[in-house]
C-alpha atoms as a PDB file:
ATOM      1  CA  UNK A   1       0.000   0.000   0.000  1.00  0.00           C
ATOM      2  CA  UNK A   2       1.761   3.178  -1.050  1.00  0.00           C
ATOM      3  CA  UNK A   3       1.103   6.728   0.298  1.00  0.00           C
ATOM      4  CA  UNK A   4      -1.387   8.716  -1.807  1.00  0.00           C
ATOM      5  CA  UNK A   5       1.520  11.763  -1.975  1.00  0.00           C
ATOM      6  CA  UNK A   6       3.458   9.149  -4.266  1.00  0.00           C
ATOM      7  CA  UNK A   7       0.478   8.723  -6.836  1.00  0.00           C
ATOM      8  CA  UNK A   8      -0.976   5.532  -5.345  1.00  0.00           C
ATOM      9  CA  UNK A   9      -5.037   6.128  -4.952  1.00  0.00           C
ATOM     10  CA  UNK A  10      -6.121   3.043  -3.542  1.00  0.00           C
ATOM     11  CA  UNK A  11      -6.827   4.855  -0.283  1.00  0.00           C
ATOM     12  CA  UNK A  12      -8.984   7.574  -1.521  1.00  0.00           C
ATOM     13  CA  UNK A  13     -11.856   4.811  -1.595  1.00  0.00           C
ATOM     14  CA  UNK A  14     -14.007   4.863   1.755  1.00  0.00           C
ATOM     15  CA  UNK A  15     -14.074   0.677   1.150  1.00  0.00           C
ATOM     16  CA  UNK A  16     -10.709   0.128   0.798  1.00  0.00           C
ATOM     17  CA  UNK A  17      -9.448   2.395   3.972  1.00  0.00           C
ATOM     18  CA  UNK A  18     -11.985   0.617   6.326  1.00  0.00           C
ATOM     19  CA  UNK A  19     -10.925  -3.192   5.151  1.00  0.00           C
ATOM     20  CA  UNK A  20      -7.020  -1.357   5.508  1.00  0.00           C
ATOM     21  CA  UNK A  21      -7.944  -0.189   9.236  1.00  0.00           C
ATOM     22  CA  UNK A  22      -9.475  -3.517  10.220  1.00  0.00           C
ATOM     23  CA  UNK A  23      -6.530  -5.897   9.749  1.00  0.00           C
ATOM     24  CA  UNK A  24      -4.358  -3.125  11.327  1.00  0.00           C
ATOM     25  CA  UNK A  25      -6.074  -2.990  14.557  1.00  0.00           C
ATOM     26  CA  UNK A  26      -6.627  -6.833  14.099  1.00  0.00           C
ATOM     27  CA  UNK A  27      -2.956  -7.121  13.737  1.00  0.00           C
ATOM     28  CA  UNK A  28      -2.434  -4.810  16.629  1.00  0.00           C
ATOM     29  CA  UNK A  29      -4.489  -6.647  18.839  1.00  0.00           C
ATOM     30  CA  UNK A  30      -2.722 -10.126  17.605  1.00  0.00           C
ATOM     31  CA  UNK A  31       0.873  -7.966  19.080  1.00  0.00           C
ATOM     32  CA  UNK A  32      -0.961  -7.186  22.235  1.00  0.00           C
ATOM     33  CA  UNK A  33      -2.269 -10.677  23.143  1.00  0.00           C
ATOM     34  CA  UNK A  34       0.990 -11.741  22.468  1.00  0.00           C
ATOM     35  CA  UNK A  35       3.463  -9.525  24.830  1.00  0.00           C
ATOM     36  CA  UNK A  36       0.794 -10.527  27.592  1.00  0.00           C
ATOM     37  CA  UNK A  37       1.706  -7.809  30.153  1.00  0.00           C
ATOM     38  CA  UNK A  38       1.703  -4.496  29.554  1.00  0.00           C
ATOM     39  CA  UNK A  39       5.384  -3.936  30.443  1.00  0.00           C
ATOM     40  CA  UNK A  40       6.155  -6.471  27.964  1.00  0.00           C
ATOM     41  CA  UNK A  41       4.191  -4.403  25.663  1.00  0.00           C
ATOM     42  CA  UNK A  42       5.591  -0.678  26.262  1.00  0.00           C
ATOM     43  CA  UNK A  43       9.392  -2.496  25.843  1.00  0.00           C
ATOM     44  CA  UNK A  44       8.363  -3.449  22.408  1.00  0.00           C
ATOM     45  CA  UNK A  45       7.387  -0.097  21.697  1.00  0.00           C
ATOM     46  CA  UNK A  46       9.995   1.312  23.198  1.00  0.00           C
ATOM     47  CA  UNK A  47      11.989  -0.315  20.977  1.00  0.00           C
ATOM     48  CA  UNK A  48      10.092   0.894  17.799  1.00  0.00           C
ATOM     49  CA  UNK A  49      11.575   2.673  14.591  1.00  0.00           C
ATOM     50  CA  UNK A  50       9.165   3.244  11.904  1.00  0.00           C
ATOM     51  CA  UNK A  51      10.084   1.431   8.675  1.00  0.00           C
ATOM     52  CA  UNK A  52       8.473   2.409   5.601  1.00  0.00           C
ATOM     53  CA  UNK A  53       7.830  -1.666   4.616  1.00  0.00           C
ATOM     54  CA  UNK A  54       4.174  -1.830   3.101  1.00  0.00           C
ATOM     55  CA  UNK A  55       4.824  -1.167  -0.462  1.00  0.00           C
ATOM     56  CA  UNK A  56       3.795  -3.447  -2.437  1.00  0.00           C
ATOM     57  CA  UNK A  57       2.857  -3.593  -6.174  1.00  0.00           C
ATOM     58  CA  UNK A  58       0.262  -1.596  -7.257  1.00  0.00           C
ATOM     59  CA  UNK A  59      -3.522  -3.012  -7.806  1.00  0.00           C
ATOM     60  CA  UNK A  60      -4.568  -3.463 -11.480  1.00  0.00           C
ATOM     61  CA  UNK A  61      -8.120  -2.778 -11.282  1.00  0.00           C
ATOM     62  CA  UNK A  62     -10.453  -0.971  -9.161  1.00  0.00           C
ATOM     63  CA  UNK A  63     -12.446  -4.481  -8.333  1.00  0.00           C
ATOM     64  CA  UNK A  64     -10.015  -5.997  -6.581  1.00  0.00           C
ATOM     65  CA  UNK A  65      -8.751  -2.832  -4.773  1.00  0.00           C
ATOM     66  CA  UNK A  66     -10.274  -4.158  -0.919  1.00  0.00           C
ATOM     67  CA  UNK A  67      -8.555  -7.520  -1.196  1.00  0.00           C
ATOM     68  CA  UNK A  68      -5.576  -6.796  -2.774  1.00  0.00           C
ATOM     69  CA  UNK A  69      -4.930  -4.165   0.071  1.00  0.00           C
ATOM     70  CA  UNK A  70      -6.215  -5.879   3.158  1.00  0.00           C
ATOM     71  CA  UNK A  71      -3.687  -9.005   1.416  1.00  0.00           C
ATOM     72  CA  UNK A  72      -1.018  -6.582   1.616  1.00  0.00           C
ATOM     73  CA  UNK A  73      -0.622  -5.818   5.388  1.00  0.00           C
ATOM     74  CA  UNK A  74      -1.975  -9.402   5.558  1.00  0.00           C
ATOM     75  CA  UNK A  75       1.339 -10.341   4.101  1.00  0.00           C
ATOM     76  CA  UNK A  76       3.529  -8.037   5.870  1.00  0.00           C
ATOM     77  CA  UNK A  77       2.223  -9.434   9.479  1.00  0.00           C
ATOM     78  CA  UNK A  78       2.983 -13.123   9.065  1.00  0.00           C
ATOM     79  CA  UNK A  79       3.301 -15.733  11.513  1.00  0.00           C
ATOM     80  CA  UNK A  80       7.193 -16.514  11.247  1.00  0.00           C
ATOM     81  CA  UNK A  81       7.938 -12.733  11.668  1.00  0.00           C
ATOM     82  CA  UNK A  82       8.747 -11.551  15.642  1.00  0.00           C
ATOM     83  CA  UNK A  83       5.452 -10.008  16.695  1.00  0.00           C
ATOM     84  CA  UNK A  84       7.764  -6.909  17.996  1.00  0.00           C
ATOM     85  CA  UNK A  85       8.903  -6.453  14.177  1.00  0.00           C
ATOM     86  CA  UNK A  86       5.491  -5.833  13.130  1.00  0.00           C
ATOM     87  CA  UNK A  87       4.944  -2.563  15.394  1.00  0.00           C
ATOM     88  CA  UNK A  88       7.015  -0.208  12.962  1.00  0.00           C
ATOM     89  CA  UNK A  89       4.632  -1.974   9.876  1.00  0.00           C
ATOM     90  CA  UNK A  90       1.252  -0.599  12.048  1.00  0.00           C
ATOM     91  CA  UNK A  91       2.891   2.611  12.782  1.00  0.00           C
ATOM     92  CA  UNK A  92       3.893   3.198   8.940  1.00  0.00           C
ATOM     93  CA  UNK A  93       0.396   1.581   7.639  1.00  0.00           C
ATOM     94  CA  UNK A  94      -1.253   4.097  10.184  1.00  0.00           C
ATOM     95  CA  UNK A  95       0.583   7.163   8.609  1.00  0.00           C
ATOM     96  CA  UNK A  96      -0.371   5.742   5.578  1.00  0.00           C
ATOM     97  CA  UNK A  97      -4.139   5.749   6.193  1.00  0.00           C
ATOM     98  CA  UNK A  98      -4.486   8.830   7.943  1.00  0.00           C
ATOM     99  CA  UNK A  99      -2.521  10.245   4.398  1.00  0.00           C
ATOM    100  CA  UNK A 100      -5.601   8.760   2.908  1.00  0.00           C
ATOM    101  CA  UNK A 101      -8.537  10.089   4.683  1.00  0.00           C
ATOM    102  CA  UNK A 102      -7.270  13.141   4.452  1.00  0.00           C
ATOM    103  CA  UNK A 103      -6.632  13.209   0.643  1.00  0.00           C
ATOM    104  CA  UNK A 104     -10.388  11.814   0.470  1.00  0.00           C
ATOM    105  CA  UNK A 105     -11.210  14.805   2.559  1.00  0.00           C
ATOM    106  CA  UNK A 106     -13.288  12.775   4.879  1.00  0.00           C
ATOM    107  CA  UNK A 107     -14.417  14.109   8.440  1.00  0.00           C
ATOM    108  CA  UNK A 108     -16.787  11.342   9.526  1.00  0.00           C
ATOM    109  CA  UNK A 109     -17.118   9.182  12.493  1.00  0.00           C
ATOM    110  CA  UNK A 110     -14.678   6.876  11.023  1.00  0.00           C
ATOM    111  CA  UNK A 111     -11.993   9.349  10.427  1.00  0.00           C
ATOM    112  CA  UNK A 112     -12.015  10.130  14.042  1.00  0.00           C
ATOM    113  CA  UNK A 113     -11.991   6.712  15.039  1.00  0.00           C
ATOM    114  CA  UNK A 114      -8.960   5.912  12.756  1.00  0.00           C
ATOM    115  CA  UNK A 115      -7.257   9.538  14.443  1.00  0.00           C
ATOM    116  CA  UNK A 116      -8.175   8.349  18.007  1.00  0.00           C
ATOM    117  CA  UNK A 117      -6.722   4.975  17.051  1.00  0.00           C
ATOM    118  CA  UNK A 118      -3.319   6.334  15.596  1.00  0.00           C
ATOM    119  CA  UNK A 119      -2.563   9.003  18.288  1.00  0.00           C
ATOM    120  CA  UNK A 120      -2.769   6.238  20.799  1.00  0.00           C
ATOM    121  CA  UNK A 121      -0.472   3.980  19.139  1.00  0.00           C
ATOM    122  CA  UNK A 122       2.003   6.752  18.289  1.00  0.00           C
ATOM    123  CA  UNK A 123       2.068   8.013  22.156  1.00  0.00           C
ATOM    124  CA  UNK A 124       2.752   4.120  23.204  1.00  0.00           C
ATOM    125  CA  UNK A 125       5.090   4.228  20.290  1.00  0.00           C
ATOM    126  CA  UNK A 126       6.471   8.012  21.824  1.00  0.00           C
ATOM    127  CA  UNK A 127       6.316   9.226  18.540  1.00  0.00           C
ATOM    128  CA  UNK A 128       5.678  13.200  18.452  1.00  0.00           C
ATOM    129  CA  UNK A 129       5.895  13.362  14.829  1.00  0.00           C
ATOM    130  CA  UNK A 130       3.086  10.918  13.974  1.00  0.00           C
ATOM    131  CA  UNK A 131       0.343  11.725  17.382  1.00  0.00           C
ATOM    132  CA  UNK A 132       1.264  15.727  17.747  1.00  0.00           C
ATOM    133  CA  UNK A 133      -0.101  16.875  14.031  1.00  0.00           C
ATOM    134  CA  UNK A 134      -2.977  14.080  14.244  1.00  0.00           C
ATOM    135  CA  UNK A 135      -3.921  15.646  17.871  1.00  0.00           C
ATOM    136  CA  UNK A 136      -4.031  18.850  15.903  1.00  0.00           C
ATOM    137  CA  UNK A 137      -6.240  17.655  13.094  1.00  0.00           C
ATOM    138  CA  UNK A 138      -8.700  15.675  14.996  1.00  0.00           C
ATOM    139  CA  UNK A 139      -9.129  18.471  16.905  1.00  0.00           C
ATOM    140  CA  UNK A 140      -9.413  21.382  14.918  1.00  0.00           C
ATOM    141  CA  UNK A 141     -10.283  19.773  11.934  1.00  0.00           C
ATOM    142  CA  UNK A 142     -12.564  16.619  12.398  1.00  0.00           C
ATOM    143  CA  UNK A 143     -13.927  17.246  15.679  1.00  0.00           C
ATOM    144  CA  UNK A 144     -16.557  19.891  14.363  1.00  0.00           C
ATOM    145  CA  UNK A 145     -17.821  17.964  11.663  1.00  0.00           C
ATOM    146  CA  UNK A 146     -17.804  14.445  13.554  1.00  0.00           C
ATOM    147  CA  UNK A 147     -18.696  15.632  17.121  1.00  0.00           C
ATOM    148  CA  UNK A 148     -16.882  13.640  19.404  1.00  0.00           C
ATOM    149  CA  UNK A 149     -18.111  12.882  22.451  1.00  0.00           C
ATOM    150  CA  UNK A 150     -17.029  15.130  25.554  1.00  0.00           C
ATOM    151  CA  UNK A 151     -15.074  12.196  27.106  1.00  0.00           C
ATOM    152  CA  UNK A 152     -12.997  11.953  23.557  1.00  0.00           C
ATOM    153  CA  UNK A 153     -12.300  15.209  23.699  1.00  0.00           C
ATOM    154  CA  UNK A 154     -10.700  14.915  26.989  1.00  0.00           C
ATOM    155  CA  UNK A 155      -8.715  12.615  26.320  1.00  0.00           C
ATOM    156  CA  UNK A 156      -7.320  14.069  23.501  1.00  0.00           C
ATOM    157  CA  UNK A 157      -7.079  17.200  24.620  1.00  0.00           C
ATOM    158  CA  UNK A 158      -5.057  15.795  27.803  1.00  0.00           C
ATOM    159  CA  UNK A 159      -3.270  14.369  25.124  1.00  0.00           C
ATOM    160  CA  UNK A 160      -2.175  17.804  24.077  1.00  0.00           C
ATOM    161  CA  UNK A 161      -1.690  19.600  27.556  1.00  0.00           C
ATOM    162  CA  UNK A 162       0.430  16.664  28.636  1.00  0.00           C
ATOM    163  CA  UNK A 163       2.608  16.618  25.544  1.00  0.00           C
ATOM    164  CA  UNK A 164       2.887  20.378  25.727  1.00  0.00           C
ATOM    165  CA  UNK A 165       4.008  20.253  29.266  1.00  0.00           C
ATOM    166  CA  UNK A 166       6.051  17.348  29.073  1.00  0.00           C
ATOM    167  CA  UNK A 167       7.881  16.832  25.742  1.00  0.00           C
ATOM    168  CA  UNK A 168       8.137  20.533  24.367  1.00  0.00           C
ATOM    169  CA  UNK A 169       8.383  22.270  27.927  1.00  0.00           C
ATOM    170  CA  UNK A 170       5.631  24.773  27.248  1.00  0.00           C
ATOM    171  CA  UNK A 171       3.862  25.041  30.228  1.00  0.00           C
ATOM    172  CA  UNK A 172       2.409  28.571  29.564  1.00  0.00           C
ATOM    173  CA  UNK A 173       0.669  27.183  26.338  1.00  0.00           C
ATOM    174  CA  UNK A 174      -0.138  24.235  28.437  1.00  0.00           C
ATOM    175  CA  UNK A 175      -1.964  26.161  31.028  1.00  0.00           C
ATOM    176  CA  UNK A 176      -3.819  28.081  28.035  1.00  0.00           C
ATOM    177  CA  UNK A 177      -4.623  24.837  26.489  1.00  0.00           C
ATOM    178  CA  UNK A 178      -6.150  23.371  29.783  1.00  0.00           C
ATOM    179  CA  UNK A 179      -8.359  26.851  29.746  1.00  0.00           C
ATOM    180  CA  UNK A 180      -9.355  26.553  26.114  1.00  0.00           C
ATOM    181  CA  UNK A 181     -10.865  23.475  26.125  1.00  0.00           C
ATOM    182  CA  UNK A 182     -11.969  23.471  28.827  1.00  0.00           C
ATOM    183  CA  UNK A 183     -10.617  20.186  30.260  1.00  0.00           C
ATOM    184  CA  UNK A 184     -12.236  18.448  33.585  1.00  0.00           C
ATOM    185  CA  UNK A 185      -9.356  15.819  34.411  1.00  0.00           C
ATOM    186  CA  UNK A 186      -8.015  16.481  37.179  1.00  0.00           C
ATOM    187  CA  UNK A 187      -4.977  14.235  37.018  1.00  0.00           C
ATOM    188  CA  UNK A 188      -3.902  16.246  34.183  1.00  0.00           C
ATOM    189  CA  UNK A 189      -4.374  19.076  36.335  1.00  0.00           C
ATOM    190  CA  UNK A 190      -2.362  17.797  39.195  1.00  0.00           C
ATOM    191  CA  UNK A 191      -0.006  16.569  36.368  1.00  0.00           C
ATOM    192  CA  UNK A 192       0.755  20.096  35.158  1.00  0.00           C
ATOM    193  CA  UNK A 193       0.737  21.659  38.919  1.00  0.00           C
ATOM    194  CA  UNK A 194       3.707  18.693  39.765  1.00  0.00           C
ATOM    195  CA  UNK A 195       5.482  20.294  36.950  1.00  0.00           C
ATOM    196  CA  UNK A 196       5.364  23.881  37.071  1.00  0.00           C
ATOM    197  CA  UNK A 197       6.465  23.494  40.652  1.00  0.00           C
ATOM    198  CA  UNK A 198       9.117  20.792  39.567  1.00  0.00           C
ATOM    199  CA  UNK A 199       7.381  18.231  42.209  1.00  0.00           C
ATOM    200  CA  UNK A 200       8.839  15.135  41.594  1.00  0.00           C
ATOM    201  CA  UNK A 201       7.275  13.511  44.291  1.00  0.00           C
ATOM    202  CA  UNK A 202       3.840  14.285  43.187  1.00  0.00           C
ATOM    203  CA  UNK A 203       4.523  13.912  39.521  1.00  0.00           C
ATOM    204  CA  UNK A 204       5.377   9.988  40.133  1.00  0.00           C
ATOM    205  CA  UNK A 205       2.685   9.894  42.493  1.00  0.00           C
ATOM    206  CA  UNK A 206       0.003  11.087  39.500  1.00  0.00           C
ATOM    207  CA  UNK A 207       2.130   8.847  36.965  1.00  0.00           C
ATOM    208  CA  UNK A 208       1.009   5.705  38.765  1.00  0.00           C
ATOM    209  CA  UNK A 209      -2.497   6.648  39.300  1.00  0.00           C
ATOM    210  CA  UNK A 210      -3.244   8.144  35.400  1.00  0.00           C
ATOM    211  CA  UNK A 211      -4.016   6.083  32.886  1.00  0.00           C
ATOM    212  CA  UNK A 212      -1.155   4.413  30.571  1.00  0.00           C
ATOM    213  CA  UNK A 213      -1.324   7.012  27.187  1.00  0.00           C
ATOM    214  CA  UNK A 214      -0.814   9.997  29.846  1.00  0.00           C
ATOM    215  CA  UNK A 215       1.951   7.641  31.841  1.00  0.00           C
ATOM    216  CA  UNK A 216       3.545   7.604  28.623  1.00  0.00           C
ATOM    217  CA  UNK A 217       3.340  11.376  27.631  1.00  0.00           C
ATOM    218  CA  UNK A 218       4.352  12.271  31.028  1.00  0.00           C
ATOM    219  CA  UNK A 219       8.099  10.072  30.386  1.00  0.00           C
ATOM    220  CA  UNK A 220       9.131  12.959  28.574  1.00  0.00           C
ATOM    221  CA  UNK A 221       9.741  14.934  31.521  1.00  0.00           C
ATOM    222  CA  UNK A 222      10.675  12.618  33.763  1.00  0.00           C
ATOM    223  CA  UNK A 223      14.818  12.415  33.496  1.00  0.00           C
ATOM    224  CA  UNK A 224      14.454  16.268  33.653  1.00  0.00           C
ATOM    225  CA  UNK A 225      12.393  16.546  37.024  1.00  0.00           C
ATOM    226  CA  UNK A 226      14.707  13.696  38.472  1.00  0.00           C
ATOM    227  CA  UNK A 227      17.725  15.436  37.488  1.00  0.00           C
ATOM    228  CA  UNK A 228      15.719  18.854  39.399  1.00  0.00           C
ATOM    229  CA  UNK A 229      15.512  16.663  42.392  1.00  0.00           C
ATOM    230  CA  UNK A 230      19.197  15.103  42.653  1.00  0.00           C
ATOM    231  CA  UNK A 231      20.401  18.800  42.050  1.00  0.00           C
ATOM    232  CA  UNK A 232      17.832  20.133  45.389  1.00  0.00           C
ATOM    233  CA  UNK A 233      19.036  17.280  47.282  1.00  0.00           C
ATOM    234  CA  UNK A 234      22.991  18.057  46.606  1.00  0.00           C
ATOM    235  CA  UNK A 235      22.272  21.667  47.696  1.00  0.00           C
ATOM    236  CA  UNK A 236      20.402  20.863  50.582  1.00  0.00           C
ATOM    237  CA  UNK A 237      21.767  18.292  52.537  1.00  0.00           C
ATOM    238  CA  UNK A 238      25.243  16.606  53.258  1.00  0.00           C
ATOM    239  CA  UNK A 239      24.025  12.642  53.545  1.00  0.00           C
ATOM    240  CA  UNK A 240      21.271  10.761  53.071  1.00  0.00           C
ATOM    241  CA  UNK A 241      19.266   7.303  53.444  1.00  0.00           C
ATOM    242  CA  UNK A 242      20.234   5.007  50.124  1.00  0.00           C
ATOM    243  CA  UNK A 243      16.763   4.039  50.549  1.00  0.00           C
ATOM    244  CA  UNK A 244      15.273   7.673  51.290  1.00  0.00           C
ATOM    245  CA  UNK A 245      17.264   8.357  48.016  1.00  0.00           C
ATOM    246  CA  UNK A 246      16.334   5.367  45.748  1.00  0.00           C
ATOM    247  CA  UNK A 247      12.316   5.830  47.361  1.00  0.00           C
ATOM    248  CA  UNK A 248      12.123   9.837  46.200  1.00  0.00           C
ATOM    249  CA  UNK A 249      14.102   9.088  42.707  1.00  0.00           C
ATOM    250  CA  UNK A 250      11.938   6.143  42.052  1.00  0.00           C
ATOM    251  CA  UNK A 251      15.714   4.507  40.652  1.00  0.00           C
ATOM    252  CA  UNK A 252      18.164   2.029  42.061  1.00  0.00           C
ATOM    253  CA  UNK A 253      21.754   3.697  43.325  1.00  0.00           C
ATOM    254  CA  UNK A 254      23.095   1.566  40.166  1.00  0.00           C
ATOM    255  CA  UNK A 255      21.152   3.470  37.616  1.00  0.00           C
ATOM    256  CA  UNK A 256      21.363   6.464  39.208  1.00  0.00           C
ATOM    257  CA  UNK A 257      25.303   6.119  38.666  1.00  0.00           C
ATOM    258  CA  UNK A 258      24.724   4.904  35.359  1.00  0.00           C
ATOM    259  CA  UNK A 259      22.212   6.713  34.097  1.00  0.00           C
ATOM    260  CA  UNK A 260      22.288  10.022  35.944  1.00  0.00           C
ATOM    261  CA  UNK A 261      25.787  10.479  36.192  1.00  0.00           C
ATOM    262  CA  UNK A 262      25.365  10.783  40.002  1.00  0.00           C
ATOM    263  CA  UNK A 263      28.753  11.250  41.640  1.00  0.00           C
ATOM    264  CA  UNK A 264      27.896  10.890  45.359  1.00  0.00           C
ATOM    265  CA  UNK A 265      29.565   8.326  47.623  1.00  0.00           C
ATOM    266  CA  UNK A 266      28.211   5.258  49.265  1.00  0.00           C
ATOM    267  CA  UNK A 267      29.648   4.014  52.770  1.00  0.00           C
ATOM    268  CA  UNK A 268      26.915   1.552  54.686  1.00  0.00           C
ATOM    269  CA  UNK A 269      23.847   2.462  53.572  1.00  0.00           C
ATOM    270  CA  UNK A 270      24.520   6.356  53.469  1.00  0.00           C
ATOM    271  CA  UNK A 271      25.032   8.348  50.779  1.00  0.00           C
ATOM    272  CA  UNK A 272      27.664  10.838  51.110  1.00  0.00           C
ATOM    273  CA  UNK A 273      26.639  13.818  49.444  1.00  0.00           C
ATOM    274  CA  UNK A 274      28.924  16.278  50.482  1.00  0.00           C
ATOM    275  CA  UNK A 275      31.733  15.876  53.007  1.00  0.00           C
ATOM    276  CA  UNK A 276      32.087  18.354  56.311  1.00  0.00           C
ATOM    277  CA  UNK A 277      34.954  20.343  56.082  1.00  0.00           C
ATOM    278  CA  UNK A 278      36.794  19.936  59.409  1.00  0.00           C
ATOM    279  CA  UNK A 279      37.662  23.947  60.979  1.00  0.00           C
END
């Protein structure tokens, strides 16, 4: 299935997308049952990078347009390929569609399924450049014409607070964005508070209790606010706990060597932040 950019049509026809979106999510569904846990799951997508593999040779007539297209993800997503392989193919064969339903121009209760659908997936995915412009085009865009429901909305615009907050470190727009539409969740509220205010505590707090899209929008600023933390800590006091330390960084001592470059010292069970100077 080739992008409709690159002079392939086959997803202009209303038929034809909806038999394409159908064996994605069917295939998407297949990848879920298969990690089994949902940590399983996020690792797989962590591990994503979007492959443009779907091409496949055009259709040669307009009859057999649904099952030669539905046969090409078909073939793409087969049994003796690694399940975690065939998360870049759904990414790409998402792009692909939305491409489509645009170029057909249509603003119906399908298009904002298939949005809904592919801004999830990208945020799992933590792709900005595929869920930020859809956010932005179901919302200003589709959501007049197909009225989603107030929940939807929500959601989505959560979606955008959270990724405004989080990833791109706007937390002015943020604010303005919570105002403009008006948004009633008040975990993304108590989200955006624990980050103006650089609350680590609270932020983790919120990140266990919200559900897993937000979780996973709210990663973006999580090394930062850490990093905030160790830095208070180191200015603050001169020892500490290891396990007061690993409990309010939410990391093991290891990987906050590792990872965070700490530089502190550990003698039994205390970490030596800075050492008093003897007068």
């Amino acid at each position: 299935m080739g992008l409709p950019s690159k002079g392939d049509m086959r997803l202009l026809d209303f038929k034809v997308q909806e038999a394409f979106y159908t064996k994605i999510v069917d295939r998407y569904m297949a990848i879920c049952s298969d990690a089994g846990q949902g940590v399983e799951l996020l690792r797989r997508f962590s591990s994503l990078r979007i492959l443009d593999s779907l091409n496949v040779q055009s259709c040669s007539g307009a009859s057999g347009a649904v099952s030669d297209c539905t046969g090409a993800i078909s073939g793409k997503f087969t049994e003796g390929t690694a399940r975690s392989k065939n998360l870049p193919n759904i990414l790409t064969a998402l792009r692909k569609l939305r491409e489509g339903v645009v170029a057909a121009k249509r603003m119906d209760v399908f298009a904002a399924q298939v949005y809904l659908f592919s801004i999830r997936t990208s945020i799992l995915a933590r792709d900005p450049e595929s869920y930020h412009p859809a956010i932005l085009h179901l919302l200003r865009v589709i959501q007049p014409r197909a009225s989603l429901t107030p929940s939807e909305v929500d959601e989505v615009a959560g979606y955008l607070v959270l990724d405004a907050a989080c990833r791109r470190r706007q937390l002015a727009e943020a604010v303005s964005l919570r105002h403009q539409y008006g948004l009633r969740d008040n975990y993304v509220k108590e989200a955006l508070h624990a980050v103006i205010h650089d609350n680590y505590a609270a932020f983790r707090r919120i990140q266990r209790r919200i559900d897993g899209y937000k979780a996973r929008l709210m990663e973006w600023a999580d090394k930062d606010m850490r990093l905030h933390s160790l830095k208070c800590l180191g200015r603050t006091y001169h020892s500490v706990d290891l396990k007061f330390l690993e409990t309010i960084t939410e990391s093991s001592w290891n990987d906050l060597r590792a990872k965070d470059g700490v530089g502190w010292e550990l003698m039994e069970g205390k970490v030596i932040i800075r050492k008093v100077k003897n007068r």
